[in-house]
C-alpha atoms as a PDB file:
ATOM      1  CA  UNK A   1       0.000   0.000   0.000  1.00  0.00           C
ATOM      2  CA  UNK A   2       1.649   3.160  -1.283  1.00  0.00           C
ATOM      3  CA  UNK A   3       2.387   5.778   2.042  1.00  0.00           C
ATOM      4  CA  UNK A   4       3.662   9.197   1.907  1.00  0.00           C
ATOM      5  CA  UNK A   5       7.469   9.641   1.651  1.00  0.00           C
ATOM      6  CA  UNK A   6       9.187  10.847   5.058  1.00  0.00           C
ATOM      7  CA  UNK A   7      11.362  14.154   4.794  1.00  0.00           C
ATOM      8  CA  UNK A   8      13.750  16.387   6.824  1.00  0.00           C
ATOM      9  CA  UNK A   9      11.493  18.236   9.395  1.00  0.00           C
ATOM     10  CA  UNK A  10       8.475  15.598   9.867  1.00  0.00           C
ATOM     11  CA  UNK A  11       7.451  14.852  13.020  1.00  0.00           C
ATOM     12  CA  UNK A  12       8.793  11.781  14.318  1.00  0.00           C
ATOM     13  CA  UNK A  13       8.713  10.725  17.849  1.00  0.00           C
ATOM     14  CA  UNK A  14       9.998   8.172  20.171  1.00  0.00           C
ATOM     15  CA  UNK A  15       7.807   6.211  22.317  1.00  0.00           C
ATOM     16  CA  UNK A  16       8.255   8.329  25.564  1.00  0.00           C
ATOM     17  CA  UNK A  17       7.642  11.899  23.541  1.00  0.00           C
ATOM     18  CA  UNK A  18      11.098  12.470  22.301  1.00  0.00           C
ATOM     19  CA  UNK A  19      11.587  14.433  18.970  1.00  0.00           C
ATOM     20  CA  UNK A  20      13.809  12.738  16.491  1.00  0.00           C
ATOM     21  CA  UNK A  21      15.650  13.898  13.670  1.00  0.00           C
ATOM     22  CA  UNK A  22      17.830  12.399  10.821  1.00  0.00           C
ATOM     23  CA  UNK A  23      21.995  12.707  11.315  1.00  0.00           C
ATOM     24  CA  UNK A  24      21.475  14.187   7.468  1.00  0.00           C
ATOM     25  CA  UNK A  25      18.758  13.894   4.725  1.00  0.00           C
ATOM     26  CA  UNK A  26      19.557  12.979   1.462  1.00  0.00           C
ATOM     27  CA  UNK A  27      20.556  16.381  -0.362  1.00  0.00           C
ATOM     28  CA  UNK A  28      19.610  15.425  -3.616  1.00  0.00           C
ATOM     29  CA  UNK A  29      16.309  14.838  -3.789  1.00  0.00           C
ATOM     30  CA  UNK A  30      13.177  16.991  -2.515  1.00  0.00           C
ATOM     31  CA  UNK A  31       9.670  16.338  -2.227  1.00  0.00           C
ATOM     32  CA  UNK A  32       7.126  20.034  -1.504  1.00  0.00           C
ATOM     33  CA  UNK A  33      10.589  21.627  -1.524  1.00  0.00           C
ATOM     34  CA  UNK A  34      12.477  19.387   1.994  1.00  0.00           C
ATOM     35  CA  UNK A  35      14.753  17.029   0.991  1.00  0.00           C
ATOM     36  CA  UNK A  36      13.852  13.316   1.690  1.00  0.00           C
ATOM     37  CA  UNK A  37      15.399  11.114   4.106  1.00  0.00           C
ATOM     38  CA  UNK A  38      16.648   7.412   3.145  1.00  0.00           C
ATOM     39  CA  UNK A  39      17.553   4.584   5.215  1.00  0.00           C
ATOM     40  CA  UNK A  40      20.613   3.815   6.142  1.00  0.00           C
ATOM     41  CA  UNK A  41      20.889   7.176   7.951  1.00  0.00           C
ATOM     42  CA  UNK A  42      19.650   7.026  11.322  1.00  0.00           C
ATOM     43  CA  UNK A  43      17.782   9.981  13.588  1.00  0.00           C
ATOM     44  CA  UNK A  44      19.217  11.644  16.795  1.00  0.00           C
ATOM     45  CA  UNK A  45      16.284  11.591  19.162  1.00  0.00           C
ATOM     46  CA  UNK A  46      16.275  14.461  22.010  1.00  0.00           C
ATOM     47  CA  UNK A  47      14.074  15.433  24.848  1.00  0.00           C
ATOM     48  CA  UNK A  48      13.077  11.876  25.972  1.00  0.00           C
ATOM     49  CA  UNK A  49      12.508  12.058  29.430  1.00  0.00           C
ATOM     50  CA  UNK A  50      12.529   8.069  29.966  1.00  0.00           C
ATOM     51  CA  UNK A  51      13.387   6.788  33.426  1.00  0.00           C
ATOM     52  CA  UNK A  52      14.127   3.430  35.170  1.00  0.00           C
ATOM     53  CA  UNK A  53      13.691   3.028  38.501  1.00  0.00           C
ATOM     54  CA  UNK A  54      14.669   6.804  38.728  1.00  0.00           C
ATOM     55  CA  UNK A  55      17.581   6.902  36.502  1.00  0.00           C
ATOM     56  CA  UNK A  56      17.407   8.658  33.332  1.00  0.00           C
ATOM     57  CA  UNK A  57      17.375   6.095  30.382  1.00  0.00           C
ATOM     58  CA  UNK A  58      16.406   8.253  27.380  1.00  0.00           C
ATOM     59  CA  UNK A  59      16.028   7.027  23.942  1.00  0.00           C
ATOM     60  CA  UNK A  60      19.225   8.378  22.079  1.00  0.00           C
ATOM     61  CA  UNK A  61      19.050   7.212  18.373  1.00  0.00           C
ATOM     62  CA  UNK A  62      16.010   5.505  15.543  1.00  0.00           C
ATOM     63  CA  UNK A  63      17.721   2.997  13.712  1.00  0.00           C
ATOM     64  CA  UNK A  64      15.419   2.218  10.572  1.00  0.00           C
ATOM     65  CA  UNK A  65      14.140  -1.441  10.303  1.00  0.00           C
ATOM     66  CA  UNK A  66      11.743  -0.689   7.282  1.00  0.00           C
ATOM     67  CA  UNK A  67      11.597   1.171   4.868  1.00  0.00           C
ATOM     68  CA  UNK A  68      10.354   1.466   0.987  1.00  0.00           C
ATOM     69  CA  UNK A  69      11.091  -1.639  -1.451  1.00  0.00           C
ATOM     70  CA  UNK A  70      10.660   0.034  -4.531  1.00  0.00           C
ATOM     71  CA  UNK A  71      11.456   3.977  -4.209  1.00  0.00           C
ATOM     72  CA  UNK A  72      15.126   4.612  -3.557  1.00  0.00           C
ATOM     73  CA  UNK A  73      16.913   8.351  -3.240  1.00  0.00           C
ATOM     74  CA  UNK A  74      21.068   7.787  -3.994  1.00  0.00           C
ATOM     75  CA  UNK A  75      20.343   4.173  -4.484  1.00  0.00           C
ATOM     76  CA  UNK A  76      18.963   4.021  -0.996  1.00  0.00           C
ATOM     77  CA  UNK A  77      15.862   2.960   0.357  1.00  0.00           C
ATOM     78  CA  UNK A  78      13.949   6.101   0.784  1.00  0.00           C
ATOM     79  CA  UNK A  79      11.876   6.361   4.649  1.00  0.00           C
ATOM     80  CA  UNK A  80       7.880   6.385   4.210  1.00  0.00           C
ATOM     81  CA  UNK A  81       5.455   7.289   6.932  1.00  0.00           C
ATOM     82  CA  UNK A  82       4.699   3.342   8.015  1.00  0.00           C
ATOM     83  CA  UNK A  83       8.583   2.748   7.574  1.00  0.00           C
ATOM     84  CA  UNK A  84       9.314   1.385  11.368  1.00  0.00           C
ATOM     85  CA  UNK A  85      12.383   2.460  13.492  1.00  0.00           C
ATOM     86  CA  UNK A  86      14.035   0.504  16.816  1.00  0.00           C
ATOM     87  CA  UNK A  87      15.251   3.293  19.558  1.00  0.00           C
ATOM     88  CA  UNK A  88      18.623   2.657  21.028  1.00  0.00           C
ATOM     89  CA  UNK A  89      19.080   1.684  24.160  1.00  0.00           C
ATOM     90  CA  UNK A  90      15.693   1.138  24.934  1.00  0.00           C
ATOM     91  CA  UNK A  91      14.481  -1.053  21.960  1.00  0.00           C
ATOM     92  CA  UNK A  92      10.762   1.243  22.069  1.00  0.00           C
ATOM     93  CA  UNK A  93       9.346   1.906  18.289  1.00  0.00           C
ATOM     94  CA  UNK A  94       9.027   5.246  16.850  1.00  0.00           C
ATOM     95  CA  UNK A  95       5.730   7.362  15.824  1.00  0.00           C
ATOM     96  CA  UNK A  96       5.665   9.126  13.074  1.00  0.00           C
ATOM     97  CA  UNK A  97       3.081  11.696  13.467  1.00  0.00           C
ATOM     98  CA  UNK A  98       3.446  13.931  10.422  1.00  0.00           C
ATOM     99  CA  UNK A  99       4.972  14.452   7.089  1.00  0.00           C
ATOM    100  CA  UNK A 100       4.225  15.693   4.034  1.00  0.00           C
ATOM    101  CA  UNK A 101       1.348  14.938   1.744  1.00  0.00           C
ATOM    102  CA  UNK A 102       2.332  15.488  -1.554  1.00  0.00           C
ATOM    103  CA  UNK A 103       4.454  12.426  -2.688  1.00  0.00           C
ATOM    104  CA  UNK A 104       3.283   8.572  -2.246  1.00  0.00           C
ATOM    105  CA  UNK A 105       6.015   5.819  -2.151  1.00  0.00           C
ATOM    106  CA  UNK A 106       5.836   2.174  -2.134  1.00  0.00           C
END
């Protein structure tokens, strides 16, 4: 089922309500004028206020597990908004609330 294709500035959050962004999008190709962001690069995730048993344990980085099969941006894998991400060192999925509407991806 085709999804929309995931760029530099959509929302994406961790589990706990951390915002994650990518290390770099992929500065070649733009969809509604923001580049798009592939998969090999991962996100930086800040502002996750995570604790165990009192200690902070915030998710640091969204490693991509999924992403498109047949859309690829610098022969990579481009992200699309059901692509699914692993948090490290907590092993929580990410949300990915927004992004833009313009350009569908399989």
């Amino acid at each position: 089922m085709p999804s929309f294709l995931l760029h530099k500035g959509a929302t994406v959050l961790c589990q706990h309500g951390g915002q994650a962004q990518p290390i770099f999008p992929n500065l070649r190709v733009k969809v509604d004028g923001k580049f798009v962001v592939i998969q090999p690069i991962p996100h930086l995730v800040s502002g996750c206020p995570f604790n165990v048993a009192g200690g902070p344990s915030p998710c640091l980085v969204a490693k991509w597990n999924v992403a498109a099969v047949r859309v690829r941006a610098g022969g990579q894998p481009v992200l699309l908004k059901d692509s699914q991400a692993t948090c490290i060192p907590n092993g929580t999925p990410v949300k990915i609330a927004a992004t833009q509407i313009r350009v569908k991806g399989i």
